[in-house]
Protein backbone atom coordinates (compact mmCIF):
# COMPACT_ATOMS: atom_id res chain seq x y z
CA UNK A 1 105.18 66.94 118.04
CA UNK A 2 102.71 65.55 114.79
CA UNK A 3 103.96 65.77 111.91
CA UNK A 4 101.10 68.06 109.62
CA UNK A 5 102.00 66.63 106.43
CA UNK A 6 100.67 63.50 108.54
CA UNK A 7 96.98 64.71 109.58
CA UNK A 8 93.84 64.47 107.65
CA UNK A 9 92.13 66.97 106.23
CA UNK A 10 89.13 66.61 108.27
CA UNK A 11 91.97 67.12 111.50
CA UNK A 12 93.34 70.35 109.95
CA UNK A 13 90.25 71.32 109.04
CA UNK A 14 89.22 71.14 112.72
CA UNK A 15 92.76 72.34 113.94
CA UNK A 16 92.85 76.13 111.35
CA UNK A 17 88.89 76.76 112.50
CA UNK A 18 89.57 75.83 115.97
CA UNK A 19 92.91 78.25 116.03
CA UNK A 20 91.02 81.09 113.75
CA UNK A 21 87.90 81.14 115.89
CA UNK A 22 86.72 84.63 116.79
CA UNK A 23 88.83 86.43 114.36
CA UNK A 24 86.83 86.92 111.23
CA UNK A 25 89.80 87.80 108.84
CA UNK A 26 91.79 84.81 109.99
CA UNK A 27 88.79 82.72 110.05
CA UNK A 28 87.91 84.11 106.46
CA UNK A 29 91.46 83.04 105.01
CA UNK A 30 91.25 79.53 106.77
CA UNK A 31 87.56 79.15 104.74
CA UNK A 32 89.16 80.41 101.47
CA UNK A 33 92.18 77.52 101.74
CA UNK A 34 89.85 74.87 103.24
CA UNK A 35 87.16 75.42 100.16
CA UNK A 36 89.76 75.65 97.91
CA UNK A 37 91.22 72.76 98.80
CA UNK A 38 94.55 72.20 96.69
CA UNK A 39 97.21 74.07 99.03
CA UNK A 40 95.82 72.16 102.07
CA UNK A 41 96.62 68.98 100.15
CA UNK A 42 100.43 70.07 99.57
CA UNK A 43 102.88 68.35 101.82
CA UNK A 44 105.13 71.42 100.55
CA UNK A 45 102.99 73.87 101.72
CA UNK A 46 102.22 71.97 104.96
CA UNK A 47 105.26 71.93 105.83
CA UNK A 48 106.19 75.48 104.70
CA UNK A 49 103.26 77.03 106.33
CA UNK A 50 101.00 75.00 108.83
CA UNK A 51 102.25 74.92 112.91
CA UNK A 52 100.59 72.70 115.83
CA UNK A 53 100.27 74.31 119.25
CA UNK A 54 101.34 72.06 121.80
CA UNK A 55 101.89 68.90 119.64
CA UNK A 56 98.12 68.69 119.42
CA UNK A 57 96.49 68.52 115.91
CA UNK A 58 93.49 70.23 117.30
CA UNK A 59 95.00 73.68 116.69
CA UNK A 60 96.73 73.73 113.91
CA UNK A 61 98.15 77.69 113.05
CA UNK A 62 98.79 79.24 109.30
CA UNK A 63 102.23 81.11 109.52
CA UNK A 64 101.39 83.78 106.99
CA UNK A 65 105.07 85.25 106.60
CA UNK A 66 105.69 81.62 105.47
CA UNK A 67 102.77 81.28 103.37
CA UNK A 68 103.78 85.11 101.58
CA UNK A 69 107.44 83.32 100.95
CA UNK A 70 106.03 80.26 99.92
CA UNK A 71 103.91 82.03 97.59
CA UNK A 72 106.66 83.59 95.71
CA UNK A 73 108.13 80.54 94.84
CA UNK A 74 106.05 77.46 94.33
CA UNK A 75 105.03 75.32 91.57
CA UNK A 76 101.45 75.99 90.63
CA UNK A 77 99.07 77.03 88.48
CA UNK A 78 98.43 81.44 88.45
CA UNK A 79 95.08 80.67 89.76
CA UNK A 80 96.02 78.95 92.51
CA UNK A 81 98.64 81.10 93.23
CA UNK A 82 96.24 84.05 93.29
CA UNK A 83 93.89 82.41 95.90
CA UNK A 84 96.73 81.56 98.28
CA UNK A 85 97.63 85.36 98.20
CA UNK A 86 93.95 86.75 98.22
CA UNK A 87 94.04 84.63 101.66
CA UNK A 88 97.48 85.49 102.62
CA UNK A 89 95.60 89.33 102.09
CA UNK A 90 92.48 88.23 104.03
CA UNK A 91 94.50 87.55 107.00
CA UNK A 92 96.14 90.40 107.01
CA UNK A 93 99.44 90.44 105.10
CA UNK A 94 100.29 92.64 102.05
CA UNK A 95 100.89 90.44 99.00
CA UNK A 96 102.07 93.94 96.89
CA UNK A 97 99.53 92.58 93.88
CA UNK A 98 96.98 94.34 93.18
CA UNK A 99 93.72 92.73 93.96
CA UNK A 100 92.48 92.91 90.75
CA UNK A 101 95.04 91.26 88.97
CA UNK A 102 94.37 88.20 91.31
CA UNK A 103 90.44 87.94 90.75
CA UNK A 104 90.87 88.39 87.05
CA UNK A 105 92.15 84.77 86.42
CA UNK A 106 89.42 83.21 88.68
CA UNK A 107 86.77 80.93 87.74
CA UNK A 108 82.86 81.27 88.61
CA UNK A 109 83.37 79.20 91.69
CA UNK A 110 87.06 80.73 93.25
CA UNK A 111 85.36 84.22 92.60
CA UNK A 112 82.27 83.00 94.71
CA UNK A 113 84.54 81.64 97.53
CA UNK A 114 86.54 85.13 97.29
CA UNK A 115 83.30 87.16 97.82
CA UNK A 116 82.28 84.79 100.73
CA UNK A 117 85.54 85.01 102.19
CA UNK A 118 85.25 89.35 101.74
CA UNK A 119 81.79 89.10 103.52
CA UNK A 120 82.60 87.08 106.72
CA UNK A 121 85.65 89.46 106.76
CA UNK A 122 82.91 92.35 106.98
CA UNK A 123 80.70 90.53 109.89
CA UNK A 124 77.98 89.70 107.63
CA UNK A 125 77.50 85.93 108.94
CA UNK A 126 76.78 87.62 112.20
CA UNK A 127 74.10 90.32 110.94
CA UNK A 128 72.07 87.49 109.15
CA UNK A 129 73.10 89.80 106.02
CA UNK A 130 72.54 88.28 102.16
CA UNK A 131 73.16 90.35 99.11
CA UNK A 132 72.63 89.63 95.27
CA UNK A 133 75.83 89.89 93.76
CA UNK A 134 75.66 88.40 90.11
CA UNK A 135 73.10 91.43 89.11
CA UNK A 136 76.08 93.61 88.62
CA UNK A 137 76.47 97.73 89.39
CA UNK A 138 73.55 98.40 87.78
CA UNK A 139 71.66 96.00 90.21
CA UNK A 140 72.67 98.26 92.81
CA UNK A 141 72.59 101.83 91.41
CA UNK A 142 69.49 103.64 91.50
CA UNK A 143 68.75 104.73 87.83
């Protein structure tokens, strides 16, 4: 079997969208960790969380029980801590944090891979659907 800590990221990056394919929430989570970027270059965290079907790096799996657990206890910064659970969320697993306690520590560009991440959970990639979202409620309420 490969070792994960020993793959690239372009190979895990192949690997989580090959083994997410089809399922928008778990493909939404893999996008949120692959644009992110720092948990995917954690040997911890590999190690912790990341399995490969059939010794083959070409589908590499996210244990998200793991990931939850792993979550609780590592070394990082709150931010990155709240992305890893948003995407632990996305994929289906309850975090018990409320969601806005996670997205109030984020920067311009976590929030925007957040919202992303939300709309490909909702299908939109497939309905060719865009929406303004920096014009705020008012943007969207009808005075």
């Amino acid at each position: 079997m490969t070792d994960v800590s020993a793959l690239t990221f372009d190979q895990l990056t192949t690997g989580l969208r090959a083994w997410a394919r089809g399922l928008y929430p778990l493909e939404a989570a893999v996008e949120v960790l692959l644009a992110h970027r720092g948990w995917l270059h954690r040997a911890d965290f590999r190690r912790a969380t990341l399995r490969i079907s059939d010794g083959r790096p070409s589908c590499v799996g996210i244990d998200w029980a793991a990931a939850a657990q792993f979550a609780g206890r590592a070394p990082a910064s709150g931010s990155e801590i709240a992305m890893l659970r948003i995407a632990i969320s996305i994929a289906g697993r309850e975090i018990y944090r409320p969601l806005g306690d996670l997205l109030s520590g984020l920067d311009a560009a976590n929030i925007t891979i957040v919202l992303n991440a939300i709309a490909h959970t909702a299908g939109w990639h497939e309905r060719g659907t865009v929406a303004l979202i920096t014009g705020g409620f008012d943007a969207l309420t009808p005075a």
